[in-house]
N, C-alpha and C. Protein backbone atom coordinates (compact mmCIF):
# COMPACT_ATOMS: atom_id res chain seq x y z
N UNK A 1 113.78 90.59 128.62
CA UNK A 1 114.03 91.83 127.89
C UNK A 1 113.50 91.70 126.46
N UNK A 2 112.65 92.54 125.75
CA UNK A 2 112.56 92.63 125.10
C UNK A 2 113.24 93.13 124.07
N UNK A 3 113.65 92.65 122.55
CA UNK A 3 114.22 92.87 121.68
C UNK A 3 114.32 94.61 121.34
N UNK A 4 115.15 95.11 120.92
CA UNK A 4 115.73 96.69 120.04
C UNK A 4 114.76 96.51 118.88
N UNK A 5 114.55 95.70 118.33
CA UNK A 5 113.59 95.52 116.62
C UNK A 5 112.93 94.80 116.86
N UNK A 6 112.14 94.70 115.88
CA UNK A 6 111.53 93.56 115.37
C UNK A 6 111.43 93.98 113.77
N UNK A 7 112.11 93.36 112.68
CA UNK A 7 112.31 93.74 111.70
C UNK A 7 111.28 92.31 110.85
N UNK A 8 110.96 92.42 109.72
CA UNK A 8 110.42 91.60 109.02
C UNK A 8 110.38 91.79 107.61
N UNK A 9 110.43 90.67 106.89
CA UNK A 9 111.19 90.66 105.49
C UNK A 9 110.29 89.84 104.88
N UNK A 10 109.34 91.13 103.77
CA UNK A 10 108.83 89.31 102.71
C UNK A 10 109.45 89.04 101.93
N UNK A 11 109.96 87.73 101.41
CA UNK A 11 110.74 86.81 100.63
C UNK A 11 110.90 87.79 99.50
N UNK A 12 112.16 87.35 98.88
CA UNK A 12 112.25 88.11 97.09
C UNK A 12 111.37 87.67 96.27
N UNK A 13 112.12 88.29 95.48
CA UNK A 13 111.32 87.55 93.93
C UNK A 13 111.20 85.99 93.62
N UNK A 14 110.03 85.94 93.78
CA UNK A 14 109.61 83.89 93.50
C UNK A 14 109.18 83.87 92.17
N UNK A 15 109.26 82.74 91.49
CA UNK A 15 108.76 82.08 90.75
C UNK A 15 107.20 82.51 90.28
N UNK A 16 106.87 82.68 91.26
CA UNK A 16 105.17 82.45 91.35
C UNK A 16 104.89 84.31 90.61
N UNK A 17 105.58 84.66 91.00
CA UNK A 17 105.87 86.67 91.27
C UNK A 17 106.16 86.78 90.06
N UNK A 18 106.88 86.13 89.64
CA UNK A 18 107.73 86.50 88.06
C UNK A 18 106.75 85.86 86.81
N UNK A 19 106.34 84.68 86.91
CA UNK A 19 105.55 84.40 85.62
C UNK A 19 104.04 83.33 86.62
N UNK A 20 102.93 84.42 86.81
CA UNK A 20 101.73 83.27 87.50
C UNK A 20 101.34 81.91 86.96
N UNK A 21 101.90 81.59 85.96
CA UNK A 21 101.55 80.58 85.41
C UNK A 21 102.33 79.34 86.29
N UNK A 22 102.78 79.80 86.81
CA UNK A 22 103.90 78.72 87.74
C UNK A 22 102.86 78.22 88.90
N UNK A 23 101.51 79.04 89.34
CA UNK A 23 101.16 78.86 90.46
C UNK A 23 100.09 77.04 89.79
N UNK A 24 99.89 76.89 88.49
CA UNK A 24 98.96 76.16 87.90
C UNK A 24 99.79 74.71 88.22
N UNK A 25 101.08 74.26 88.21
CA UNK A 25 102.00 73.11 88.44
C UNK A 25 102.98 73.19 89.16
N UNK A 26 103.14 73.99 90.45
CA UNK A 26 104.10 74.07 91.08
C UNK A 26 103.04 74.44 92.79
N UNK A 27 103.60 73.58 93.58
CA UNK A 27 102.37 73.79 94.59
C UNK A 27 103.19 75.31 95.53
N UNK A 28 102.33 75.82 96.05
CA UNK A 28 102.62 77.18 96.55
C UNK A 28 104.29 77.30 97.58
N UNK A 29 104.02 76.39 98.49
CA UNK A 29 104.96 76.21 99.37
C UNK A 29 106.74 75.75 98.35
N UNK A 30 106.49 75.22 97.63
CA UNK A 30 107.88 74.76 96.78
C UNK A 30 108.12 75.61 95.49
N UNK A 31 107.56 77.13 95.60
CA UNK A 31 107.85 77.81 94.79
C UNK A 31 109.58 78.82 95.20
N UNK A 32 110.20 78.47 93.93
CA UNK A 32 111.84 78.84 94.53
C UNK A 32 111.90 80.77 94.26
N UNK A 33 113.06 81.16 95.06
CA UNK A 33 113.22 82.51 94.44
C UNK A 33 113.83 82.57 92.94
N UNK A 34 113.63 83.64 91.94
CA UNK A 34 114.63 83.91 91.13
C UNK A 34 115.72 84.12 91.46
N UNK A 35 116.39 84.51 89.94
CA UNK A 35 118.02 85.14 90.50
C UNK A 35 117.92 86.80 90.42
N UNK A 36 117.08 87.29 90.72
CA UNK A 36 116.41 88.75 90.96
C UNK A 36 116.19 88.54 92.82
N UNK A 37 115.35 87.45 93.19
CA UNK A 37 114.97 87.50 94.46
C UNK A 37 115.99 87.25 94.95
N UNK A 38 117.04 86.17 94.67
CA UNK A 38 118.52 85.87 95.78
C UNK A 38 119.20 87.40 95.84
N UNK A 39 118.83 87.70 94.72
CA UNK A 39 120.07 89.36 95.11
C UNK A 39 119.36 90.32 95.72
N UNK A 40 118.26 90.11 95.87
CA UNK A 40 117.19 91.42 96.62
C UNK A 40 117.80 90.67 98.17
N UNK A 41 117.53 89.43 98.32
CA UNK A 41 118.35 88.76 99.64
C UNK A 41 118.96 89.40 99.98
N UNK A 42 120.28 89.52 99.27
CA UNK A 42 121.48 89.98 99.93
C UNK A 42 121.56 91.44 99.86
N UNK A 43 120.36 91.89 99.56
CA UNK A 43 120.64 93.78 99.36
C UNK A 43 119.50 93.60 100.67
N UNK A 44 118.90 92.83 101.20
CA UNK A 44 117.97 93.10 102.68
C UNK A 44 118.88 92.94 103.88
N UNK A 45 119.58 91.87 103.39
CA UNK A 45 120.84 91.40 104.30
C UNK A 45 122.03 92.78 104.33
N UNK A 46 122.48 93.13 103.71
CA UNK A 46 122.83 94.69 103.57
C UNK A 46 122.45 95.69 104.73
N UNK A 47 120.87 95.74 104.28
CA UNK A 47 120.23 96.79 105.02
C UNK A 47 120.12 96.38 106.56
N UNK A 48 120.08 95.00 106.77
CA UNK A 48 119.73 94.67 108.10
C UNK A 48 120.57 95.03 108.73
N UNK A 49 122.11 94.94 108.41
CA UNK A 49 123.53 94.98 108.83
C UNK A 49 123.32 96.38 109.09
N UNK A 50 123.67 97.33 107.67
CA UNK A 50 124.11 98.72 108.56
C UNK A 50 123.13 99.08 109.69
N UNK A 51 121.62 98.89 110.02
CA UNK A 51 121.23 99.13 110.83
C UNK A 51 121.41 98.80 112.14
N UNK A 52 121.49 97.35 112.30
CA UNK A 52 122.01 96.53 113.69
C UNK A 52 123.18 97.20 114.05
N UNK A 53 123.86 97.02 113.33
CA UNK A 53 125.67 97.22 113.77
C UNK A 53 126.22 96.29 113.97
N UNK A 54 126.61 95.92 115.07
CA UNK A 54 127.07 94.90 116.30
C UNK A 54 126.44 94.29 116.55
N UNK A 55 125.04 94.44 117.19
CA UNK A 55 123.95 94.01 117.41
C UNK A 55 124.44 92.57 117.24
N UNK A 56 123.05 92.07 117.80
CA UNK A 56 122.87 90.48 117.14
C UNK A 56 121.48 90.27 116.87
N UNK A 57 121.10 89.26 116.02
CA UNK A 57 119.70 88.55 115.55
C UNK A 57 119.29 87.70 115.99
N UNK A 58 118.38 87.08 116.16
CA UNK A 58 117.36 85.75 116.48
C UNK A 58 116.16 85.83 114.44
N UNK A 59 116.73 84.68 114.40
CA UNK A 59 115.46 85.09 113.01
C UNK A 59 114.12 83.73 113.30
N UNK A 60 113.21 83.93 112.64
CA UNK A 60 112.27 83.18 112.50
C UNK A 60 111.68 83.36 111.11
N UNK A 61 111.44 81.83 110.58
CA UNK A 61 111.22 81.41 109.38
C UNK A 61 110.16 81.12 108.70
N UNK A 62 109.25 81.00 107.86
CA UNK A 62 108.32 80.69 107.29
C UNK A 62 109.12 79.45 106.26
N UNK A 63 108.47 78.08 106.84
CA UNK A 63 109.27 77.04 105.86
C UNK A 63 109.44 77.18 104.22
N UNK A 64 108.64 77.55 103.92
CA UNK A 64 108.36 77.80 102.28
C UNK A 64 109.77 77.72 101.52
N UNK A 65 109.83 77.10 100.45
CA UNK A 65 110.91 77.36 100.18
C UNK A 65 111.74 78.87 99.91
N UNK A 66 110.58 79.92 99.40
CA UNK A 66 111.26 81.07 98.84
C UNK A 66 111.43 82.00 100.23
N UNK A 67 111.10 81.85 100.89
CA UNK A 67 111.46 82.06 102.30
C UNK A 67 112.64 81.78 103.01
N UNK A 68 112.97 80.59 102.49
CA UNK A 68 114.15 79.84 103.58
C UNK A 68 115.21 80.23 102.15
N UNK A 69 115.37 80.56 101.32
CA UNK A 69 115.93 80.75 100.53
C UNK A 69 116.34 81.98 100.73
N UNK A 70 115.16 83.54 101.02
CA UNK A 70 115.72 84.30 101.58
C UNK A 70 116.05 84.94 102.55
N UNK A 71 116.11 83.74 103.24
CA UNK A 71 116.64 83.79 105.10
C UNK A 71 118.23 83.80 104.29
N UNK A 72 118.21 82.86 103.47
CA UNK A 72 119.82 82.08 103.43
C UNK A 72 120.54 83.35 102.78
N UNK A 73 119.83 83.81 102.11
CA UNK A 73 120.68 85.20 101.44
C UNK A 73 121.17 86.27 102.54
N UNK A 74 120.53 86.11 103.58
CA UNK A 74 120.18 87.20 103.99
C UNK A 74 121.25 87.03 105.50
N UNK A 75 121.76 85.32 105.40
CA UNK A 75 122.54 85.04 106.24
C UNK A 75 123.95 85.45 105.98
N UNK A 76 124.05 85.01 104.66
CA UNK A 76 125.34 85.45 104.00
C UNK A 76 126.13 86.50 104.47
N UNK A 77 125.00 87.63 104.83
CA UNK A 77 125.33 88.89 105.33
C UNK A 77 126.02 89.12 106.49
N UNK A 78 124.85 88.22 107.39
CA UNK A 78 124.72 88.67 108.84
C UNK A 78 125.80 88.22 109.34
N UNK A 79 126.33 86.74 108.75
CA UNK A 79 127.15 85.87 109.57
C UNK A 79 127.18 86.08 111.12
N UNK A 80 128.02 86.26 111.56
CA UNK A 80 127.95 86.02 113.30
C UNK A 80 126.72 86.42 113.88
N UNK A 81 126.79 87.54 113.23
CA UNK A 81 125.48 88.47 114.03
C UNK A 81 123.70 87.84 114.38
N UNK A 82 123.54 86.61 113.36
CA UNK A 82 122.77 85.78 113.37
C UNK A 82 123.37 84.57 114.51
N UNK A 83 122.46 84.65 115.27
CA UNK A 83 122.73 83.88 116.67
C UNK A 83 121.69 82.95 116.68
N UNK A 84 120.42 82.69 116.04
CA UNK A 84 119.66 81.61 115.80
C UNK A 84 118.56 81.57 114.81
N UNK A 85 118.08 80.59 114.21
CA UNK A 85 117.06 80.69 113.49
C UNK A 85 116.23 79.32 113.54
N UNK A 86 114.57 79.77 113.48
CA UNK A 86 114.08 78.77 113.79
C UNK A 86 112.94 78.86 112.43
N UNK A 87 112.48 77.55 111.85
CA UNK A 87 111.39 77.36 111.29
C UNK A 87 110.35 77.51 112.23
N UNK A 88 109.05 78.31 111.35
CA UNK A 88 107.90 77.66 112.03
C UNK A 88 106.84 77.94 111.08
N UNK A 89 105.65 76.86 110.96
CA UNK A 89 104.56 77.18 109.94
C UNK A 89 103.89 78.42 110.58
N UNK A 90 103.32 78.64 111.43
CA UNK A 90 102.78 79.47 111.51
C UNK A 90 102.54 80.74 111.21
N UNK A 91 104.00 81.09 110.04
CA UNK A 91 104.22 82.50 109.94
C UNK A 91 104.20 81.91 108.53
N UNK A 92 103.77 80.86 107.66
CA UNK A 92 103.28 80.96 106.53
C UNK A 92 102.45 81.51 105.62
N UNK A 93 102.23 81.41 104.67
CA UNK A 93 101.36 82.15 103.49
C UNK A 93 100.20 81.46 103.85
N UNK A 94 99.27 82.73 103.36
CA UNK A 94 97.90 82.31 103.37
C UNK A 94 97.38 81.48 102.59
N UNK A 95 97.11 79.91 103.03
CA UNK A 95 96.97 78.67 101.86
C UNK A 95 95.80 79.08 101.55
N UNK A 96 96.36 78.76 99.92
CA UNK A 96 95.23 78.41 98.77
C UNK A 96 94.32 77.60 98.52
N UNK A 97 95.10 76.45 99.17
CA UNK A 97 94.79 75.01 99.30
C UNK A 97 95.09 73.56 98.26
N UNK A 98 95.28 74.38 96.91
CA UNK A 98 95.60 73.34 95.86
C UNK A 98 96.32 73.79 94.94
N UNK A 99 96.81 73.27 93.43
CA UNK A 99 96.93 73.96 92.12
C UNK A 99 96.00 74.77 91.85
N UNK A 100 95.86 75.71 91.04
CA UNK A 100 95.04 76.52 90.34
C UNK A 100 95.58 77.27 89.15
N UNK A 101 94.71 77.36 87.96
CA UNK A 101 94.90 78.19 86.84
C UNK A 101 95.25 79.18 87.27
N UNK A 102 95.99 80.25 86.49
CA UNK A 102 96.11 81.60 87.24
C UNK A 102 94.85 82.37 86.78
N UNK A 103 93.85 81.99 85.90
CA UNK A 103 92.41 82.51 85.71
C UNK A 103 91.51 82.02 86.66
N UNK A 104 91.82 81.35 87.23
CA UNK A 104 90.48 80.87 88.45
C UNK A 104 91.41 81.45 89.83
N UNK A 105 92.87 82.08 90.04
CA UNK A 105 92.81 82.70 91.03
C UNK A 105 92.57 83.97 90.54
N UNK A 106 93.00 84.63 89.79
CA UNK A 106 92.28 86.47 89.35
C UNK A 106 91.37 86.04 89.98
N UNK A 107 90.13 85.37 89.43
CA UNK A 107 88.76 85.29 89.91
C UNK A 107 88.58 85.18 91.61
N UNK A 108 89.67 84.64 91.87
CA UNK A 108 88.97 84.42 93.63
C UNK A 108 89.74 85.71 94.02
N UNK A 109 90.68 86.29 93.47
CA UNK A 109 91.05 87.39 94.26
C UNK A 109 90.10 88.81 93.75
N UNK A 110 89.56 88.91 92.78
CA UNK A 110 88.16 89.85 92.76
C UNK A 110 87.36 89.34 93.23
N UNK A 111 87.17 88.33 93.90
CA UNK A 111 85.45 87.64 94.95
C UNK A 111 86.36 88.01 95.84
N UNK A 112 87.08 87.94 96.47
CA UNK A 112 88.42 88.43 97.97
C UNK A 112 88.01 89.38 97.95
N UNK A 113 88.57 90.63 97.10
CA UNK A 113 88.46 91.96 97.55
C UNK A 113 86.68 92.32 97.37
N UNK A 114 85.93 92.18 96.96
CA UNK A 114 84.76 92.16 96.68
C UNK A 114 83.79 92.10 98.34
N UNK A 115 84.41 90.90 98.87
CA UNK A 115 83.52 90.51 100.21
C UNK A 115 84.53 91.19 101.22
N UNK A 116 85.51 90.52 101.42
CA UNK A 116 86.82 90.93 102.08
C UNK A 116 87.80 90.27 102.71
N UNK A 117 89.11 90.91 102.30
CA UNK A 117 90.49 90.56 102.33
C UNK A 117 90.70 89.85 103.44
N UNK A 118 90.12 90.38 104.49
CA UNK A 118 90.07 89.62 105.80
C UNK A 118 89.66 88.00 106.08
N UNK A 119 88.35 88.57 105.88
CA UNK A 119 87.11 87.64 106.26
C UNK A 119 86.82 86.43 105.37
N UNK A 120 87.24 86.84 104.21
CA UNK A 120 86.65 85.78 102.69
C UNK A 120 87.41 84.52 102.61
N UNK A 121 87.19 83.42 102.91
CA UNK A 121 88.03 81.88 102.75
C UNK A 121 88.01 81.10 101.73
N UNK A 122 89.21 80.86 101.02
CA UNK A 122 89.57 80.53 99.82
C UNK A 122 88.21 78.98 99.92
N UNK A 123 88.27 78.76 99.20
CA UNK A 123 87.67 76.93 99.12
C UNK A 123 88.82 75.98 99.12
N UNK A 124 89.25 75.25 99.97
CA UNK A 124 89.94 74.35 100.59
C UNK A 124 91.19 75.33 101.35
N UNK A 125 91.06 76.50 101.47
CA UNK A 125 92.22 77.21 101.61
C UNK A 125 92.16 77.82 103.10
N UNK A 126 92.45 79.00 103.59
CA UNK A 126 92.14 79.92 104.73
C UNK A 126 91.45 81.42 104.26
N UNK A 127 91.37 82.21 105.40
CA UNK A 127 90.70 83.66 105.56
C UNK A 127 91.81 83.90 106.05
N UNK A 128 91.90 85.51 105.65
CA UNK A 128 92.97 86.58 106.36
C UNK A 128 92.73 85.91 107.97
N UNK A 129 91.54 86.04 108.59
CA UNK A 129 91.13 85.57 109.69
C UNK A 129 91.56 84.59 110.25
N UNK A 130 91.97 83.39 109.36
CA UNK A 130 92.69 82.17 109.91
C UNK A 130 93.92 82.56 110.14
N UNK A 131 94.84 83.08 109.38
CA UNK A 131 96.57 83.46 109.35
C UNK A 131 96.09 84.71 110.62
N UNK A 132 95.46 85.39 111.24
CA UNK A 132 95.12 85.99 112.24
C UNK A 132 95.33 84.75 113.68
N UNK A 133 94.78 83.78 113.44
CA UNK A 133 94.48 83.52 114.52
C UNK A 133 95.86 82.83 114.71
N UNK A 134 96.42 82.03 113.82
CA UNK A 134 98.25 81.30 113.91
C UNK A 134 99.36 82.36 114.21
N UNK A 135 99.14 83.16 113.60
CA UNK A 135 99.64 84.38 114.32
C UNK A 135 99.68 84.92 115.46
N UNK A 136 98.58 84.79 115.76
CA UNK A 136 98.58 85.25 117.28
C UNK A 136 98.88 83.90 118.13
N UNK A 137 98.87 82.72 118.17
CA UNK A 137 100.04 81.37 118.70
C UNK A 137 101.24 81.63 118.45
N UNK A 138 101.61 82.28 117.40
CA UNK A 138 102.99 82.52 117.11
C UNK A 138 103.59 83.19 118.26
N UNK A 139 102.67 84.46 117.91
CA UNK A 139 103.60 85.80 119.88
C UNK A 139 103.62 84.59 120.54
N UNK A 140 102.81 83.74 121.03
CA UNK A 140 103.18 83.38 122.33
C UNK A 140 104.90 82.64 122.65
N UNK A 141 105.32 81.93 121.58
CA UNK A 141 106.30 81.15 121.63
C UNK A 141 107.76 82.62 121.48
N UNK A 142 107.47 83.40 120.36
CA UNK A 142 107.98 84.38 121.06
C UNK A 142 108.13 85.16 121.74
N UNK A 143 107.22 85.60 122.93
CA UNK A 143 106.98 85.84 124.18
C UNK A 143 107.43 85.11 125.04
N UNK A 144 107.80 83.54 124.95
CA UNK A 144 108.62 83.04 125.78
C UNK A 144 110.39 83.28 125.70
N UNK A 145 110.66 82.90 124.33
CA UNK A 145 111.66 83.33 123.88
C UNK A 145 112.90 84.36 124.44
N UNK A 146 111.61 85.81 124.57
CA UNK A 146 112.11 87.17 124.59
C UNK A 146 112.75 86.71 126.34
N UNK A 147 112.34 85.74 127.08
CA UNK A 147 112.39 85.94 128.52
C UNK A 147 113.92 85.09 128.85
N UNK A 148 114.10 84.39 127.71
CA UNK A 148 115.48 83.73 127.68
C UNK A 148 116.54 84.20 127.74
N UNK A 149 117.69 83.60 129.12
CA UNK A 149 118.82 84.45 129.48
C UNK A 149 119.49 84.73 127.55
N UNK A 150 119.79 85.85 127.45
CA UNK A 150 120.78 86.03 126.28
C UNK A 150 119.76 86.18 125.13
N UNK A 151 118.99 86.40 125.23
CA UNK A 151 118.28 86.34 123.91
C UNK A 151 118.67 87.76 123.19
N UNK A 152 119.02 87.59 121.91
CA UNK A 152 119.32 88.18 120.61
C UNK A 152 118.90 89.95 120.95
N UNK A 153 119.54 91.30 121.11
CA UNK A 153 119.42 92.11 120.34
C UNK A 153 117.86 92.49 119.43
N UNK A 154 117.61 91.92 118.64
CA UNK A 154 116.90 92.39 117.38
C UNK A 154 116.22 91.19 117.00
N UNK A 155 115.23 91.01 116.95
CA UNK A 155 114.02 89.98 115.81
C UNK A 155 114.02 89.91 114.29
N UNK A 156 114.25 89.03 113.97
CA UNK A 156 113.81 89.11 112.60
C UNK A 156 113.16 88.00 112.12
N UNK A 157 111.92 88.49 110.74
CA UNK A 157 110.69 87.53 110.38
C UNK A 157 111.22 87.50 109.09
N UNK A 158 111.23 86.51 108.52
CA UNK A 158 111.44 86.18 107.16
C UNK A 158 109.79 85.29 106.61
N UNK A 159 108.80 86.20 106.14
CA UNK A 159 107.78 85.59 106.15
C UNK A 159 106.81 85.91 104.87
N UNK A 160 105.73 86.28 104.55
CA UNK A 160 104.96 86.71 103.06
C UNK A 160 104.24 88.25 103.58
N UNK A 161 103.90 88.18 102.50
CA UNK A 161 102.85 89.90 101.96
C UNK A 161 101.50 89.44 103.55
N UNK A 162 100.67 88.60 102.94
CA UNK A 162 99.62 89.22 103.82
C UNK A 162 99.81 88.70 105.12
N UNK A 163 100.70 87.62 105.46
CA UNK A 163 101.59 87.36 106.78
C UNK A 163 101.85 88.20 107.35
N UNK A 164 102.88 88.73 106.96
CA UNK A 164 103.35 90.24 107.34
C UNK A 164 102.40 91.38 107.72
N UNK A 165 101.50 91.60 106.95
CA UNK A 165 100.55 92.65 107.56
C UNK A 165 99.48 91.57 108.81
N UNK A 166 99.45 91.26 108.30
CA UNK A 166 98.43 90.25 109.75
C UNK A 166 99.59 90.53 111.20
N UNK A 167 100.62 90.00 111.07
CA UNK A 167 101.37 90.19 112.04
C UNK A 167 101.43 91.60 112.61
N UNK A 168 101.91 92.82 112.14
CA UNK A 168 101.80 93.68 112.07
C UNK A 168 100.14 94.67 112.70
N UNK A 169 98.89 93.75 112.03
CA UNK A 169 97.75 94.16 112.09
C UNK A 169 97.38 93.61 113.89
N UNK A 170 98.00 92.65 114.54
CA UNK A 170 98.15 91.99 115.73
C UNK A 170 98.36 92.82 116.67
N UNK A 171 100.11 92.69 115.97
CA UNK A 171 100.83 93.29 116.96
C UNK A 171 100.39 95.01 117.43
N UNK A 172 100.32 96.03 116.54
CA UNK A 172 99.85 97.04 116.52
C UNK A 172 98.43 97.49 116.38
N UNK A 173 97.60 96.39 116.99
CA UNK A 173 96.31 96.78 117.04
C UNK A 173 95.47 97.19 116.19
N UNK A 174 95.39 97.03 114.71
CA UNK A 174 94.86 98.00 113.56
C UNK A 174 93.59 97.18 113.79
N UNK A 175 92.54 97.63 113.27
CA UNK A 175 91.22 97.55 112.78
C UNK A 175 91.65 96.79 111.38
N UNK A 176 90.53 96.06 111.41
CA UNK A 176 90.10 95.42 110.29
C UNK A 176 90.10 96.16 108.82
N UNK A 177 89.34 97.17 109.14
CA UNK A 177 89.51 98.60 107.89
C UNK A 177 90.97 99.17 107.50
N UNK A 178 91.49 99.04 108.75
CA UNK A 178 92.87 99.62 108.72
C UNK A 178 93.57 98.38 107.90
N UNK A 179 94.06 97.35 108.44
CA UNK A 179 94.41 96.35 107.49
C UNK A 179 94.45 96.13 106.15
N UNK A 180 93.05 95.98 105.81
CA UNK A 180 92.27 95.55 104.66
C UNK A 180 93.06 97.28 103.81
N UNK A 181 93.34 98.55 104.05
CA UNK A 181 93.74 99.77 103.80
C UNK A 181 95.21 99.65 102.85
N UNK A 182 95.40 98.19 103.31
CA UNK A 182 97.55 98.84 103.42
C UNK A 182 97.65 97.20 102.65
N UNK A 183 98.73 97.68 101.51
CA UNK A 183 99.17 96.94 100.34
C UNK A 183 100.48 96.01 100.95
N UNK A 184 100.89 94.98 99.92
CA UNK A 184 101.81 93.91 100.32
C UNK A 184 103.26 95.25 100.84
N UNK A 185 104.13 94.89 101.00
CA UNK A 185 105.22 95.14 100.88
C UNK A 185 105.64 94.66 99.71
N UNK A 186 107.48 95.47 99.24
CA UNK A 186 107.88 95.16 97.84
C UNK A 186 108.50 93.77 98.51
N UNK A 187 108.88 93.11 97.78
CA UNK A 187 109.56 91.73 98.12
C UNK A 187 111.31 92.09 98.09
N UNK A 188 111.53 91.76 99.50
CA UNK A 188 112.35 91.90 100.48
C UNK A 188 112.56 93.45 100.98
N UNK A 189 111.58 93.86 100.68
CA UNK A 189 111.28 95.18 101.66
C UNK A 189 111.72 94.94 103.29
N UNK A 190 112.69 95.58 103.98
CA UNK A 190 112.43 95.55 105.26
C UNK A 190 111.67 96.30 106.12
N UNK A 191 110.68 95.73 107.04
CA UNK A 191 109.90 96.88 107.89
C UNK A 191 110.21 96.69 108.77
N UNK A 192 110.66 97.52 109.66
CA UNK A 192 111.27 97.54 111.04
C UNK A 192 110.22 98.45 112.03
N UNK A 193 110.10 97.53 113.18
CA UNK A 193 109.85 98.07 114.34
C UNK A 193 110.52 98.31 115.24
N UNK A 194 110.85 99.66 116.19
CA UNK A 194 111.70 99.94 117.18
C UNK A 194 110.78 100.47 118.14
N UNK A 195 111.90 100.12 119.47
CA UNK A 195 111.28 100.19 120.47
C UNK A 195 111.33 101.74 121.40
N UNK A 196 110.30 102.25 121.18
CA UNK A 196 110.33 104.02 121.89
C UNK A 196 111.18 103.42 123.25
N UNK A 197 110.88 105.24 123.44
CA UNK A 197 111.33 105.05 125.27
C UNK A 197 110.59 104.95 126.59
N UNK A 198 109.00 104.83 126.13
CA UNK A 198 107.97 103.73 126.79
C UNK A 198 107.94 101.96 126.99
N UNK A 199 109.54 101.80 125.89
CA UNK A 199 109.14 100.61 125.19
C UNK A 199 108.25 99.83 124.44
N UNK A 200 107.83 100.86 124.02
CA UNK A 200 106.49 100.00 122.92
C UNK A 200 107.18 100.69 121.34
N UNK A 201 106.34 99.42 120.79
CA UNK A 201 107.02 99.38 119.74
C UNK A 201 106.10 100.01 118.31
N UNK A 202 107.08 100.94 117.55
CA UNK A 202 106.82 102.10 116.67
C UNK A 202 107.09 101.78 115.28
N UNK A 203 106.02 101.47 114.23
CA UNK A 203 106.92 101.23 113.26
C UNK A 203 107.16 102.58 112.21
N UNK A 204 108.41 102.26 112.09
CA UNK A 204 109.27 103.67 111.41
C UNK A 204 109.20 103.77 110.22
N UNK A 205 108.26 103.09 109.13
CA UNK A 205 107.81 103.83 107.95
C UNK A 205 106.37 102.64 107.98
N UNK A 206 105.66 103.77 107.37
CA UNK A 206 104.32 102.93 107.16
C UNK A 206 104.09 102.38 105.96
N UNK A 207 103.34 101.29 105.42
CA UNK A 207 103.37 100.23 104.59
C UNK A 207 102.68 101.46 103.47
N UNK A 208 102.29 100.81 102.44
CA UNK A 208 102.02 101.71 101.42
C UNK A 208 100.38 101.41 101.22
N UNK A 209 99.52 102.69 100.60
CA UNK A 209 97.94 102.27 100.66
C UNK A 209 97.80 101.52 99.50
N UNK A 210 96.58 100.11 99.35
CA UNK A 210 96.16 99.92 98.32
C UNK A 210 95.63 100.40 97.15
């Protein structure tokens, strides 16, 4: 059976979000939330609740720290209703690959949008195209998942900006144009997908244009 949702959450407010200079000595993955992002946590955790109800969750994680940070906020909420959660890299941020000035990333993110968001690969880093292809390994393990006696009610992704639309760009078939079209989410924005009465799945507000 397939899940009632599939809901997905990019992390709060990080470090990295609040002052870029953090991205120059702090490596990407061990960047923490603020105390702006823990409370956006618990106002996603909020929203997840009145919607579920009763319901129950299955979540999946992006290790990162500001991620697992606002899984944890976001547990606070759910308590029972959260029935499992699993790490997995695959639903990570699109690596950079190293430190960097925050003047030599401006620069790679005007050569990014320049060639394209998709296609363009950092130097030691990935392409939209790579987090495309881990992504799509990802469905499969949740595709097994979904077939498990008892499995959870509702999905939830606790994962990043262009994660999130890649996933999204997968799952719902968009074009490359279409993708490359549609801006991060706010941080801990929830986007929820529900399931029509074809069972396919509809998402109920659309992301915002670049």
């Amino acid at each position: 059976m397939k899940p009632k949702r599939i809901m997905l959450v990019r992390h709060g407010q990080s470090q990295g979000n609040e002052d870029a200079l953090n991205y120059e000595t702090i490596p990407d993955y061990a960047l923490n939330l603020t105390e702006l992002g823990h409370s956006q946590a618990i106002q996603a955790g909020q929203e997840i609740l009145e919607r579920i109800g009763s319901e129950t969750v299955q979540a999946y994680i992006s290790p990162y720290y500001r991620t697992r940070q606002t899984h944890e906020g976001i547990a606070t909420v759910l308590k029972g209703a959260l029935k499992g959660s699993k790490e997995d890299p695959r639903i990570r941020e699109q690596d950079w690959g190293h430190l960097r000035h925050p003047d030599d990333s401006r620069l790679l993110r005007i050569e990014r949008n320049q060639y394209s968001l998709f296609y363009y690969r950092m130097k030691d880093g990935e392409s939209g195209a790579d987090v495309y292809d881990r992504v799509s390994v990802f469905f499969e393990t949740m595709y097994r998942d979904f077939n498990k006696e008892s499995f959870p009610d509702n999905v939830l992704i606790v994962t990043h900006g262009m994660t999130l639309r890649i996933f999204l760009m997968r799952w719902l078939h968009w074009t490359v144009e279409e993708f490359e079209a549609l801006d991060n989410p706010d941080n801990c924005q929830v986007i929820v997908m529900e399931q029509d009465e074809q069972g396919k799945y509809q998402l109920i507000e659309p992301l915002k244009l670049r």
